[in-house]
C-alpha atoms as a PDB file:
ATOM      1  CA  UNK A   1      65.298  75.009  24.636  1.00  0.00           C
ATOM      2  CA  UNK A   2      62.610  77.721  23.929  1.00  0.00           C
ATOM      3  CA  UNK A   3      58.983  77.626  24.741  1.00  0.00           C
ATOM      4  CA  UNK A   4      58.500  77.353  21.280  1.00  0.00           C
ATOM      5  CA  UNK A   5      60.632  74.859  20.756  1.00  0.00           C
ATOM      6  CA  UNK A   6      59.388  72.825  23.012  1.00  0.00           C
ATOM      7  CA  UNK A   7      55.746  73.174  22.070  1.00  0.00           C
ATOM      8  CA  UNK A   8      56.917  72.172  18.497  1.00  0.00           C
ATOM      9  CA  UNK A   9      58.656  69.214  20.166  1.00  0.00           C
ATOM     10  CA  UNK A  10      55.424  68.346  21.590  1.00  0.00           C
ATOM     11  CA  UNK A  11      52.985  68.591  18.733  1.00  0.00           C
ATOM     12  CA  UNK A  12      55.382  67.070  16.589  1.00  0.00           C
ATOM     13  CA  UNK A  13      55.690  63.872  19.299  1.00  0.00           C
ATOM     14  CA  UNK A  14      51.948  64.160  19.497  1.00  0.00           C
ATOM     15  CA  UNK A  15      51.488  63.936  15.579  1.00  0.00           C
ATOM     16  CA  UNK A  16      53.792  60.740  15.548  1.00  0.00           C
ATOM     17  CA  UNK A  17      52.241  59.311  18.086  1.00  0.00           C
ATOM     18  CA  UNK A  18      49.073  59.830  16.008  1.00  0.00           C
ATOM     19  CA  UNK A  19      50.570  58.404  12.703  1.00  0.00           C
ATOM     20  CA  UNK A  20      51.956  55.671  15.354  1.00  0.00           C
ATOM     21  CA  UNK A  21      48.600  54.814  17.048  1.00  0.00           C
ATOM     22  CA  UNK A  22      46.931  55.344  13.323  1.00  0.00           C
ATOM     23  CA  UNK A  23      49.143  52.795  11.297  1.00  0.00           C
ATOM     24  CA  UNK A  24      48.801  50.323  14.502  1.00  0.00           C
ATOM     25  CA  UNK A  25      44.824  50.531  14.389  1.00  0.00           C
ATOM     26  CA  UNK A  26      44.750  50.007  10.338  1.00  0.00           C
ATOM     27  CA  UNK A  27      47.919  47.134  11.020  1.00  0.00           C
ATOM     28  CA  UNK A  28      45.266  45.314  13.251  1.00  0.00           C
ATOM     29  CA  UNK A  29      42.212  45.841  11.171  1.00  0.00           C
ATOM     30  CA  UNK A  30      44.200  44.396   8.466  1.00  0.00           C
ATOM     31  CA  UNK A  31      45.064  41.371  10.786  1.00  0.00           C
ATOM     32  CA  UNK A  32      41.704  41.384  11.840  1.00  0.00           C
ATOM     33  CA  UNK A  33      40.114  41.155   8.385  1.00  0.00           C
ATOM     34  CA  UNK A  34      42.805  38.778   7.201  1.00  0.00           C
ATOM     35  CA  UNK A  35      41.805  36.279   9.897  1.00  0.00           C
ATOM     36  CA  UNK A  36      38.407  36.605   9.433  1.00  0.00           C
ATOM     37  CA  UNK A  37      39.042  36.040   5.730  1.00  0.00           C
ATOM     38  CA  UNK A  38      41.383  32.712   6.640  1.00  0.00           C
ATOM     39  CA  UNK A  39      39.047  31.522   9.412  1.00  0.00           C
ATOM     40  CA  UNK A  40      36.056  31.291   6.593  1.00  0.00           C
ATOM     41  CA  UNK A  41      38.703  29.421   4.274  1.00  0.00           C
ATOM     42  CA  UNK A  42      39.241  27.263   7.367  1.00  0.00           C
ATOM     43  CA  UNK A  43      35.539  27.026   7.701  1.00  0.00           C
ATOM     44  CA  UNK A  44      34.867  26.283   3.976  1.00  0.00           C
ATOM     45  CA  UNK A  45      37.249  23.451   3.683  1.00  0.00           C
ATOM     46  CA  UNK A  46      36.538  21.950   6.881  1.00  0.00           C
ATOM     47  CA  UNK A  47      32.942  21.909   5.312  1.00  0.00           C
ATOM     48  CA  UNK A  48      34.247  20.537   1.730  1.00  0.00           C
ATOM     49  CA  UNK A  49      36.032  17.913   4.277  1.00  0.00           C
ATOM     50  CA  UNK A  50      33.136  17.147   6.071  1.00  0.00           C
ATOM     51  CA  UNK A  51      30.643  16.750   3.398  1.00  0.00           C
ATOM     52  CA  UNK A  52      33.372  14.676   1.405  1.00  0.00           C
ATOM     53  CA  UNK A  53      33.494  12.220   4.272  1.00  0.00           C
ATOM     54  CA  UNK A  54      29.792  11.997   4.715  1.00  0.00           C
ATOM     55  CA  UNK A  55      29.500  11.472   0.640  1.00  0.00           C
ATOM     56  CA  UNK A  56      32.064   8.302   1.346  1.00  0.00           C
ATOM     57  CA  UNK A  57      30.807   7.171   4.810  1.00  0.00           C
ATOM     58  CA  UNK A  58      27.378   7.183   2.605  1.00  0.00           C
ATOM     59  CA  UNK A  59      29.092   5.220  -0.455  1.00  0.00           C
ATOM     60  CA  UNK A  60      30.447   2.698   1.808  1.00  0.00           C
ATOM     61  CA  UNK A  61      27.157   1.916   3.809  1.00  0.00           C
ATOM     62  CA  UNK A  62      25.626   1.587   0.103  1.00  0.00           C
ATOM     63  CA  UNK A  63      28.068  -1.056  -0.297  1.00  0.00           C
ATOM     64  CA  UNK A  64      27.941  -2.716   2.971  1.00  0.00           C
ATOM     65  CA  UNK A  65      24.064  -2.896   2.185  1.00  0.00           C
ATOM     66  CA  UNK A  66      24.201  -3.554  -1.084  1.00  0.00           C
ATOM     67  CA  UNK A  67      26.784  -6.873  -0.071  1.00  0.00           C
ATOM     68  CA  UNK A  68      24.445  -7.832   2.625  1.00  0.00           C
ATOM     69  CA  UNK A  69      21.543  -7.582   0.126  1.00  0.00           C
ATOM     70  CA  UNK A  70      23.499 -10.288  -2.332  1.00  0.00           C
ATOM     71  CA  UNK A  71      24.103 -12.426   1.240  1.00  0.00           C
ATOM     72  CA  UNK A  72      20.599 -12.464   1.634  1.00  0.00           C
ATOM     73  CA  UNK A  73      19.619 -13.015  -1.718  1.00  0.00           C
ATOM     74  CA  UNK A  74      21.823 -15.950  -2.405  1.00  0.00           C
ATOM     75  CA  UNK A  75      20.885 -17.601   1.190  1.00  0.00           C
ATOM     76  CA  UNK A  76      17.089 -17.194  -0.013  1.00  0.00           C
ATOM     77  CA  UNK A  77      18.121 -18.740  -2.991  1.00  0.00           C
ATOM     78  CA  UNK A  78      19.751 -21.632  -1.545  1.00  0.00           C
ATOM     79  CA  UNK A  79      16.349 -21.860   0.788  1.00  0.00           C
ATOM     80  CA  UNK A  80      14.060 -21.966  -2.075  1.00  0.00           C
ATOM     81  CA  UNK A  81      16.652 -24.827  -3.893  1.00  0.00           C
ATOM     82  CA  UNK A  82      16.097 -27.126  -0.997  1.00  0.00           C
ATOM     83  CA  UNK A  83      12.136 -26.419  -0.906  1.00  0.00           C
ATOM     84  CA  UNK A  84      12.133 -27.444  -4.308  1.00  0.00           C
ATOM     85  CA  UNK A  85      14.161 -30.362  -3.947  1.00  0.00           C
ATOM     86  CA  UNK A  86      12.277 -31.548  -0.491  1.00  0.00           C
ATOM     87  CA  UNK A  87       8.969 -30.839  -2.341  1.00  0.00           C
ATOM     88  CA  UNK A  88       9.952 -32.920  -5.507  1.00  0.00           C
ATOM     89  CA  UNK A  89      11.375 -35.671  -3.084  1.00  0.00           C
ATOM     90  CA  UNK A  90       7.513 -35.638  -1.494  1.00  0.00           C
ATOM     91  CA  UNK A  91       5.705 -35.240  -4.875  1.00  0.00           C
ATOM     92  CA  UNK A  92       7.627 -38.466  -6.181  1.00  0.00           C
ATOM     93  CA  UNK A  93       6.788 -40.465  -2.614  1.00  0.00           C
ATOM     94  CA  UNK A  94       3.038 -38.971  -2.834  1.00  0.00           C
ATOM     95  CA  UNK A  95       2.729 -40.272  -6.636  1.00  0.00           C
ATOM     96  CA  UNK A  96       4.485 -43.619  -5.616  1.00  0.00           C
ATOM     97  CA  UNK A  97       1.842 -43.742  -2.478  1.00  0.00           C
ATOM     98  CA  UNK A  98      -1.065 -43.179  -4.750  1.00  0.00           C
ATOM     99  CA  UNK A  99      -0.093 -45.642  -7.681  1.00  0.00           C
ATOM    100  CA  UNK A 100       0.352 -48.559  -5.007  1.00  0.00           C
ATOM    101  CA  UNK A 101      -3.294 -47.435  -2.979  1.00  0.00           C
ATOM    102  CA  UNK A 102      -4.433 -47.712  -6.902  1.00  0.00           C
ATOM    103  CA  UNK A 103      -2.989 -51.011  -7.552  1.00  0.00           C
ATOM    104  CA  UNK A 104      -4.231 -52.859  -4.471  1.00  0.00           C
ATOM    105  CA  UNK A 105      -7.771 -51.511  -4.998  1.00  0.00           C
ATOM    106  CA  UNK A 106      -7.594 -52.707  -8.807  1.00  0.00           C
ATOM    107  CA  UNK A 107      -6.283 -55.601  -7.166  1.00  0.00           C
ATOM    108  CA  UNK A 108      -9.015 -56.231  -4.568  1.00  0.00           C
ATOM    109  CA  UNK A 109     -11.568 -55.627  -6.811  1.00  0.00           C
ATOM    110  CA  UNK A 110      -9.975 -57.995  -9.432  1.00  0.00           C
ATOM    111  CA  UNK A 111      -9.797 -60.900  -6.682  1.00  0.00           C
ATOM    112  CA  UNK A 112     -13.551 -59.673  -5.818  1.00  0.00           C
ATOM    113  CA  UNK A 113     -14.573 -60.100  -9.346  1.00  0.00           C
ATOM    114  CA  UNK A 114     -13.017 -63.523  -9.542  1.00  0.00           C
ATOM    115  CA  UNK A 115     -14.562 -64.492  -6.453  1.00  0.00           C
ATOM    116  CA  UNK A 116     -17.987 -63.158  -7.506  1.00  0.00           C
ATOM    117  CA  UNK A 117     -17.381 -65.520 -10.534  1.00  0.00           C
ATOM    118  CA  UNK A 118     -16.507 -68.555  -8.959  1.00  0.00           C
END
């Protein structure tokens, strides 16, 4: 082969290798942007995921405290039922005490009036 030849051989390796090395560096800065563009899809729904599951982890502790607020309620309830009960139970003993204290005074002063009279 001629000098020239060769040279051309050369350039012309040199140029593919360019075009080579060219379409490699625009293949990986497609990759690259490509990933970049999946890993912030990645990031965005493992942000939908997470703020989903905080929304229901939320709902359900509304529930929980919401059931434990009815628990509470009723058994305060139930409380106050036996109060009242207990305290009508004492208000009837309390009106029965104070009728008899009234009917033996009327009655000692009844035998004190018929002994005054005799």
């Amino acid at each position: 082969m001629a000098r020239p030849e060769v040279l051309n051989s050369i350039k012309e390796a040199e140029r593919k290798a360019d075009e080579i090395i060219a379409n490699a560096e625009s293949d990986a800065e497609e990759r690259l942007a490509e990933a970049r563009e999946r890993a912030d899809e990645i990031r965005a729904e493992a942000e939908e995921e997470a703020e989903a599951e905080a929304q229901e982890r939320l709902e359900a502790a509304r529930e929980e405290i919401e059931e434990r607020r009815e628990e509470i309620l009723e058994s305060g309830r139930d409380d106050r039922d036996e109060l009242e009960r207990e305290a009508r139970d004492r208000v009837e003993s309390a009106v029965d005490y104070a009728v008899e204290q009234f009917e033996a005074a009327v009655h000692d002063q009844a035998e004190e009036a018929v002994d005054a009279q005799a």
